[in-house]
PDB file of N, CA and C in Angstrom:
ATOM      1  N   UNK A   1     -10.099  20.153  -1.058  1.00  0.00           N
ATOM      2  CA  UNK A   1     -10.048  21.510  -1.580  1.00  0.00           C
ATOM      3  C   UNK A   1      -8.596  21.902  -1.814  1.00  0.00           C
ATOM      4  N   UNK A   2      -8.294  22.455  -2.646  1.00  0.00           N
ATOM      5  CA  UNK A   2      -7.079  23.139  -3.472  1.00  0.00           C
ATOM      6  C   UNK A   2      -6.734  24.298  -2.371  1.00  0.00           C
ATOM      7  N   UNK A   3      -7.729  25.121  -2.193  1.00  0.00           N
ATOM      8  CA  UNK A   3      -7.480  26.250  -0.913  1.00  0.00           C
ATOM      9  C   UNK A   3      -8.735  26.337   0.094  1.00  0.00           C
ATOM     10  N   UNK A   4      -7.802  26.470   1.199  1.00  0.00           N
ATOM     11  CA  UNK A   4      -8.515  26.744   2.477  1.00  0.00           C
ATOM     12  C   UNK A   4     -10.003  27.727   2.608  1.00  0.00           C
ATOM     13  N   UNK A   5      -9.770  28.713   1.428  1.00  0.00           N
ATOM     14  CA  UNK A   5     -11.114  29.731   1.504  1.00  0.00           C
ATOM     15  C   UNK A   5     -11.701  28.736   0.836  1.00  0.00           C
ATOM     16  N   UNK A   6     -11.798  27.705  -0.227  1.00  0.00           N
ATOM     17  CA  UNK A   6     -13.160  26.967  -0.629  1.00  0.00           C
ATOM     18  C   UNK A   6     -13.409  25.942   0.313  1.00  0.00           C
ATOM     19  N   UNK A   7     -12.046  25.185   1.115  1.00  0.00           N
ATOM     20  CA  UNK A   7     -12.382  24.110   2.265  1.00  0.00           C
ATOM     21  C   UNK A   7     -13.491  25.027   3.324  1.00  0.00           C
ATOM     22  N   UNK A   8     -13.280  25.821   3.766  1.00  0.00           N
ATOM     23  CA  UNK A   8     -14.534  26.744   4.274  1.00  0.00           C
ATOM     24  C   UNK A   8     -15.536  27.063   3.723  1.00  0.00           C
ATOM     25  N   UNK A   9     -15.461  27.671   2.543  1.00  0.00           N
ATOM     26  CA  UNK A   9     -17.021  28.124   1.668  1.00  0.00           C
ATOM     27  C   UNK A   9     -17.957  26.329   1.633  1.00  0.00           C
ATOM     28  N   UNK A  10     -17.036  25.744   1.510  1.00  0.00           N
ATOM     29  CA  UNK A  10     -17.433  24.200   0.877  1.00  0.00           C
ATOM     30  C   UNK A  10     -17.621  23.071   1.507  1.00  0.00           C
ATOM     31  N   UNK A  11     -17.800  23.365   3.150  1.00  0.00           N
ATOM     32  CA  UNK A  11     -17.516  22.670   4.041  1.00  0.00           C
ATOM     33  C   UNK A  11     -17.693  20.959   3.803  1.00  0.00           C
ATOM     34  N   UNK A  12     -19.399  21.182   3.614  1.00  0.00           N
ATOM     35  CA  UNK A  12     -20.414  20.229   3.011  1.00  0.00           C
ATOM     36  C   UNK A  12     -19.906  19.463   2.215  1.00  0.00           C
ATOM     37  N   UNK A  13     -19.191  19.691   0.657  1.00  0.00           N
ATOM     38  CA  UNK A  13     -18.378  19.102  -0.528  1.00  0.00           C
ATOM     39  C   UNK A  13     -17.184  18.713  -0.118  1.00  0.00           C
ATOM     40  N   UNK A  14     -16.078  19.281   0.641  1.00  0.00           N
ATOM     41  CA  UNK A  14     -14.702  18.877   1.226  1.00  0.00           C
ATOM     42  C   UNK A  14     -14.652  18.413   1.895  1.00  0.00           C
ATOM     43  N   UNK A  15     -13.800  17.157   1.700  1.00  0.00           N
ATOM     44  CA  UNK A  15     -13.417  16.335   2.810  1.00  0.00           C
ATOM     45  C   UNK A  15     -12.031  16.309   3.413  1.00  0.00           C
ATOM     46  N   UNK A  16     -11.522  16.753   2.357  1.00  0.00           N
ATOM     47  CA  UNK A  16      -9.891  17.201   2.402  1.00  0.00           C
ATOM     48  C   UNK A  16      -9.701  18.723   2.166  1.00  0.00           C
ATOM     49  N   UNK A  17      -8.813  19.188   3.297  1.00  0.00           N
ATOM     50  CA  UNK A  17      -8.068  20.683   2.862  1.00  0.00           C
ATOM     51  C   UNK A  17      -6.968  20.807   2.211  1.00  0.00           C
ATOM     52  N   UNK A  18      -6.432  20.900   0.974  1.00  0.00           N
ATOM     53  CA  UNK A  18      -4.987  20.662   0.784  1.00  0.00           C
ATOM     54  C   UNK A  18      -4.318  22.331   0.964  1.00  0.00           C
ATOM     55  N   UNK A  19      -5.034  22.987   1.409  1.00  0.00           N
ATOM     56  CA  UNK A  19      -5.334  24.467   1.207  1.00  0.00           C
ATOM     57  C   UNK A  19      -3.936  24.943   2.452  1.00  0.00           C
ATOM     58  N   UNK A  20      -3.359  23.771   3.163  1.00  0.00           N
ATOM     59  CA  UNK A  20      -2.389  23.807   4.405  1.00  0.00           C
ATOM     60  C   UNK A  20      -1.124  23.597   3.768  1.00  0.00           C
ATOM     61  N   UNK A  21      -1.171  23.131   2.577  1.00  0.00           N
ATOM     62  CA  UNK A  21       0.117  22.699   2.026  1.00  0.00           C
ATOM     63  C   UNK A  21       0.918  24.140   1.725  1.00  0.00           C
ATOM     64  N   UNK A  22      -0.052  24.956   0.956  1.00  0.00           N
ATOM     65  CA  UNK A  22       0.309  26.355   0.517  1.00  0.00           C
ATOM     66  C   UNK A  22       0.463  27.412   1.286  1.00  0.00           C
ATOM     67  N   UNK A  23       0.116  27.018   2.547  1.00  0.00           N
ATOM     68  CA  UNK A  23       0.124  28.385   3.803  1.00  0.00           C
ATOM     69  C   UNK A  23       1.014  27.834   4.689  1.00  0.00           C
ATOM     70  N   UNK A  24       1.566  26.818   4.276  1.00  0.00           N
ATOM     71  CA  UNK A  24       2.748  26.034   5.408  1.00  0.00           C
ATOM     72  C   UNK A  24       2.803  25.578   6.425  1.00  0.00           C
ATOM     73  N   UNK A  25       1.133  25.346   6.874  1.00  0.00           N
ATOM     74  CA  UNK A  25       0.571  24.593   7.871  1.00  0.00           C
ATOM     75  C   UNK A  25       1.167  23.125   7.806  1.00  0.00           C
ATOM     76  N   UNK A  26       0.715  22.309   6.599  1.00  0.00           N
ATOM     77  CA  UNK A  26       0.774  21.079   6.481  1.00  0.00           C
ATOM     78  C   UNK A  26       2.086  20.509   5.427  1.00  0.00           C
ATOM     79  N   UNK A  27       2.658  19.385   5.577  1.00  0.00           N
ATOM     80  CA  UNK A  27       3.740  19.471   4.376  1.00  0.00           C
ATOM     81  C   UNK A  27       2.697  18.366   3.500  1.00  0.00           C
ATOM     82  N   UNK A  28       3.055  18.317   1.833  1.00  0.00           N
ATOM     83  CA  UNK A  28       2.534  17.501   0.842  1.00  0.00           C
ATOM     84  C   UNK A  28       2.448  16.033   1.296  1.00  0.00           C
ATOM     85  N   UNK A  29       3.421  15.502   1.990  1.00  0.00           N
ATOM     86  CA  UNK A  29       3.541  14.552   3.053  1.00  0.00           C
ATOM     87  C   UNK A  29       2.163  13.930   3.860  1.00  0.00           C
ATOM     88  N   UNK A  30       2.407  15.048   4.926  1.00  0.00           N
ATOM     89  CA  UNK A  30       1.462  15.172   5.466  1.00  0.00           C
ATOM     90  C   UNK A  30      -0.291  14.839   5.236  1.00  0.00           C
ATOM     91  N   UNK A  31      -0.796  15.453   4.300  1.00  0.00           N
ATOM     92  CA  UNK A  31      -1.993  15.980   3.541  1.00  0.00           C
ATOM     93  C   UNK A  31      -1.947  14.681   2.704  1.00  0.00           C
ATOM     94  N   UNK A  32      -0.885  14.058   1.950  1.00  0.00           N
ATOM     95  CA  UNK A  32      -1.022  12.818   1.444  1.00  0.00           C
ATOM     96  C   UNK A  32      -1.155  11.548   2.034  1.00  0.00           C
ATOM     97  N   UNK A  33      -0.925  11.308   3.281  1.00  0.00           N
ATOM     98  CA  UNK A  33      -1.034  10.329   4.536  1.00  0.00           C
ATOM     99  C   UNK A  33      -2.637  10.627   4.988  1.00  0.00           C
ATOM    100  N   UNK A  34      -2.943  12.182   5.326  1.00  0.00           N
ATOM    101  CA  UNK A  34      -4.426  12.517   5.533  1.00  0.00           C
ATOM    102  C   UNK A  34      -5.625  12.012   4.261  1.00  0.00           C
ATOM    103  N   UNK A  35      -5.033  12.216   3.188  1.00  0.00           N
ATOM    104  CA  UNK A  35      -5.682  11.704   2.526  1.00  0.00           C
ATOM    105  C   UNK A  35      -6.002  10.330   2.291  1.00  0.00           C
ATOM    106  N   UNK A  36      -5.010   9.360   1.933  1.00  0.00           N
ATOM    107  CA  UNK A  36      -4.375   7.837   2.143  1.00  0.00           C
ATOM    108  C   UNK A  36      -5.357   7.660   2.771  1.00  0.00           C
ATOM    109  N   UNK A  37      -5.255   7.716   4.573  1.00  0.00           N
ATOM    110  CA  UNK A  37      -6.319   7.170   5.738  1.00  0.00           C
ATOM    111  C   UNK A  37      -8.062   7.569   5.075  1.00  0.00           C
ATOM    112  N   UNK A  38      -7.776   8.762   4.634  1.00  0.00           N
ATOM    113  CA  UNK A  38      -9.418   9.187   4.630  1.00  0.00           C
ATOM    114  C   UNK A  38     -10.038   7.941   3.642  1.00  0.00           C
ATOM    115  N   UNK A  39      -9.120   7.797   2.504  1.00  0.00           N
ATOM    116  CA  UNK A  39      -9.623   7.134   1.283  1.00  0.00           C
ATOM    117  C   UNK A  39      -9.631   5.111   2.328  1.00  0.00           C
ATOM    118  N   UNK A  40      -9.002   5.066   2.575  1.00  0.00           N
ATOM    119  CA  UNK A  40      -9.116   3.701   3.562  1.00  0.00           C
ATOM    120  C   UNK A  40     -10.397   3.377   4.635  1.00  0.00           C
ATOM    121  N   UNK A  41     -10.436   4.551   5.124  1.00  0.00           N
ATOM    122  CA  UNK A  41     -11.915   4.786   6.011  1.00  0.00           C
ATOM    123  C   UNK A  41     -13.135   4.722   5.720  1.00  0.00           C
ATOM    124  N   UNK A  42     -13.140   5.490   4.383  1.00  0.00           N
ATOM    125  CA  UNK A  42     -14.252   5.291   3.402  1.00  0.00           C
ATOM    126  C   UNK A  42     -14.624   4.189   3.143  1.00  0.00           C
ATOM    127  N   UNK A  43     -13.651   3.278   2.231  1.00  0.00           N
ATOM    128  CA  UNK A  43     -13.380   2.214   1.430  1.00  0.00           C
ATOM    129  C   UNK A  43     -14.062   1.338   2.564  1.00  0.00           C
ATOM    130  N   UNK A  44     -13.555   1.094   4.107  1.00  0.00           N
ATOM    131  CA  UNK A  44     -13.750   0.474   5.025  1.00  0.00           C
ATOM    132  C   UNK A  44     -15.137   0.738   5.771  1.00  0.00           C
ATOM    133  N   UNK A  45     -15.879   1.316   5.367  1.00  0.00           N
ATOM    134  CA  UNK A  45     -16.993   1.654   6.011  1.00  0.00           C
ATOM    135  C   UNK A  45     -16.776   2.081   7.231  1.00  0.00           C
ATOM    136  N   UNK A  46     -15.924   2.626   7.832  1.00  0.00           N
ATOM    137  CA  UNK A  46     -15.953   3.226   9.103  1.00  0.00           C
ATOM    138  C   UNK A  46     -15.850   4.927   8.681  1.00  0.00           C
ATOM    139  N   UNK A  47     -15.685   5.480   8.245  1.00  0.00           N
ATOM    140  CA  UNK A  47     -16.395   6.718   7.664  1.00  0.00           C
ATOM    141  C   UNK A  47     -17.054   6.858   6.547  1.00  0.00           C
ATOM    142  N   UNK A  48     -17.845   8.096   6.776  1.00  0.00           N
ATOM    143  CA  UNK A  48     -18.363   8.264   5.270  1.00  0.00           C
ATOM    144  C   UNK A  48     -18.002   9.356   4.770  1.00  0.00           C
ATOM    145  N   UNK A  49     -18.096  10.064   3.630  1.00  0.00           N
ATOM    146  CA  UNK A  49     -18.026  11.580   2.724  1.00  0.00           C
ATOM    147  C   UNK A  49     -18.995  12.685   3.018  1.00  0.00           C
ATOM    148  N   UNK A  50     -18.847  13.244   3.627  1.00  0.00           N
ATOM    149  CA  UNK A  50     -19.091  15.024   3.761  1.00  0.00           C
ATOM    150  C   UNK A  50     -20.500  14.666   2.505  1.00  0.00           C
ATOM    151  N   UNK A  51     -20.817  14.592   1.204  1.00  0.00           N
ATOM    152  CA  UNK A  51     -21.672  14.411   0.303  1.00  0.00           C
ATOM    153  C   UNK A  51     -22.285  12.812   0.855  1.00  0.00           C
ATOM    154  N   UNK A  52     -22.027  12.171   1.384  1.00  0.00           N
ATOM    155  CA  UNK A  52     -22.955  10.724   2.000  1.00  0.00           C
ATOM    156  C   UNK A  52     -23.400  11.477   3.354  1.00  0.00           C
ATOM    157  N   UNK A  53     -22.579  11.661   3.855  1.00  0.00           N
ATOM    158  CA  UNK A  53     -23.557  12.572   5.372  1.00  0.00           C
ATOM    159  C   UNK A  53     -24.619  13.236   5.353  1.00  0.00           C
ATOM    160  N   UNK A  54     -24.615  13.831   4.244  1.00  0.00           N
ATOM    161  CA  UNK A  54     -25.668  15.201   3.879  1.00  0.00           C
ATOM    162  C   UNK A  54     -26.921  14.558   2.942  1.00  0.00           C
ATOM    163  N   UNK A  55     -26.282  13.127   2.200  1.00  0.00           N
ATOM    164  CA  UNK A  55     -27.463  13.305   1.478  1.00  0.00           C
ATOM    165  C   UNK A  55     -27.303  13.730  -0.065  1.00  0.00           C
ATOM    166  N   UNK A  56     -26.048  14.172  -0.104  1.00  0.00           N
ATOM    167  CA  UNK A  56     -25.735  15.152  -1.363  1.00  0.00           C
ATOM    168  C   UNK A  56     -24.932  13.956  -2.595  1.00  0.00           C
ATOM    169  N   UNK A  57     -25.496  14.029  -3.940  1.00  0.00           N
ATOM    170  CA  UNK A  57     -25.062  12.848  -5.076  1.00  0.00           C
ATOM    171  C   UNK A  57     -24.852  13.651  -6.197  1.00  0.00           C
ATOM    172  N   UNK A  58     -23.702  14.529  -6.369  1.00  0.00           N
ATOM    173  CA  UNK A  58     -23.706  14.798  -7.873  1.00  0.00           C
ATOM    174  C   UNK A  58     -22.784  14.293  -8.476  1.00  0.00           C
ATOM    175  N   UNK A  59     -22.556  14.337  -9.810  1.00  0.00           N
ATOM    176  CA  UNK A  59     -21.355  13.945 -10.365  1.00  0.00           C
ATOM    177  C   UNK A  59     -20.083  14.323 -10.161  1.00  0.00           C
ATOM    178  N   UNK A  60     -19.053  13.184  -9.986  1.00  0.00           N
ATOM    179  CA  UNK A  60     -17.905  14.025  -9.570  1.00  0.00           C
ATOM    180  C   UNK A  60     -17.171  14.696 -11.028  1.00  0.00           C
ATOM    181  N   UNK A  61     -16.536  15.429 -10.910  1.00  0.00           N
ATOM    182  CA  UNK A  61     -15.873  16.098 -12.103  1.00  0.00           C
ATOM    183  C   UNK A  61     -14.499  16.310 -11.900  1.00  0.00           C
ATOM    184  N   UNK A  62     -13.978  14.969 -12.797  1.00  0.00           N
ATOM    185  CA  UNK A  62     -12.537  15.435 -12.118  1.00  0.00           C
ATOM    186  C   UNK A  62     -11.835  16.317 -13.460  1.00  0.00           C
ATOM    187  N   UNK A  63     -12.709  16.751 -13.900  1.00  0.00           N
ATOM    188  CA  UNK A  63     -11.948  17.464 -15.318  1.00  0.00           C
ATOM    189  C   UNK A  63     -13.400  18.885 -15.371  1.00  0.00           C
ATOM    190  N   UNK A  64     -12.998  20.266 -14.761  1.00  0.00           N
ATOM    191  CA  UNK A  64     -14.091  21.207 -14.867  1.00  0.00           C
ATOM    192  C   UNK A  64     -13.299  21.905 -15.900  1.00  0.00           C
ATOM    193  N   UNK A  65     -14.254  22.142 -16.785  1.00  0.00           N
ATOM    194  CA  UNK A  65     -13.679  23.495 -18.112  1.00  0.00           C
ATOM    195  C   UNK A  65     -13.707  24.342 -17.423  1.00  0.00           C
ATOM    196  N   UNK A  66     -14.324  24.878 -16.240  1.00  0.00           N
ATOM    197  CA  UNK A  66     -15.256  26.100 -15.696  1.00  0.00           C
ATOM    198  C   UNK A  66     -13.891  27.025 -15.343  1.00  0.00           C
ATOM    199  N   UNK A  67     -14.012  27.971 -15.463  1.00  0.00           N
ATOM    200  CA  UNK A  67     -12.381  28.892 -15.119  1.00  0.00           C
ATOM    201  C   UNK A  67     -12.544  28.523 -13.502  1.00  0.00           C
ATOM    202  N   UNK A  68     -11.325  28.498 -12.608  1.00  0.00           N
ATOM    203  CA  UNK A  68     -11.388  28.577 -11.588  1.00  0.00           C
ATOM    204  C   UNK A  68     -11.573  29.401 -10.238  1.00  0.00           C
ATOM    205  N   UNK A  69     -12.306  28.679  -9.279  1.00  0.00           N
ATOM    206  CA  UNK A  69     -12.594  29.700  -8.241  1.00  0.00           C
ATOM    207  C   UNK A  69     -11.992  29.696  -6.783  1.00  0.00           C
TER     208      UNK A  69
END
């Protein structure tokens, strides 16, 4: 998630908060190493995705026209 209010609304869909970078919790650093591992964990079958936990398969969209929320 881009911000912390959708990493919350979105619990289910997010697997990542980047929403710490902008409130000065986390540095870009940081959140990019969190990410790195997450994407390795996955890859490795020792975790799965917030959307594999649940059950949940939609398309990912890495390009939304939709104005943002």
């Amino acid at each position: 998630a881009t911000r912390t209010e959708l990493a919350n609304r979105w619990f289910d869909l997010m697997d990542i908060n980047a929403g710490t970078i902008a409130t000065g919790e986390e540095t870009i650093e940081e959140v990019g190493w969190k990410l790195f591992h997450f994407i390795l964990d996955v890859a490795s079958g020792k975790k799965k995705t917030f959307s594999d936990q649940w059950g949940l398969h939609n398309q990912l969209a890495v390009f939304n026209p939709a104005p943002v929320t």
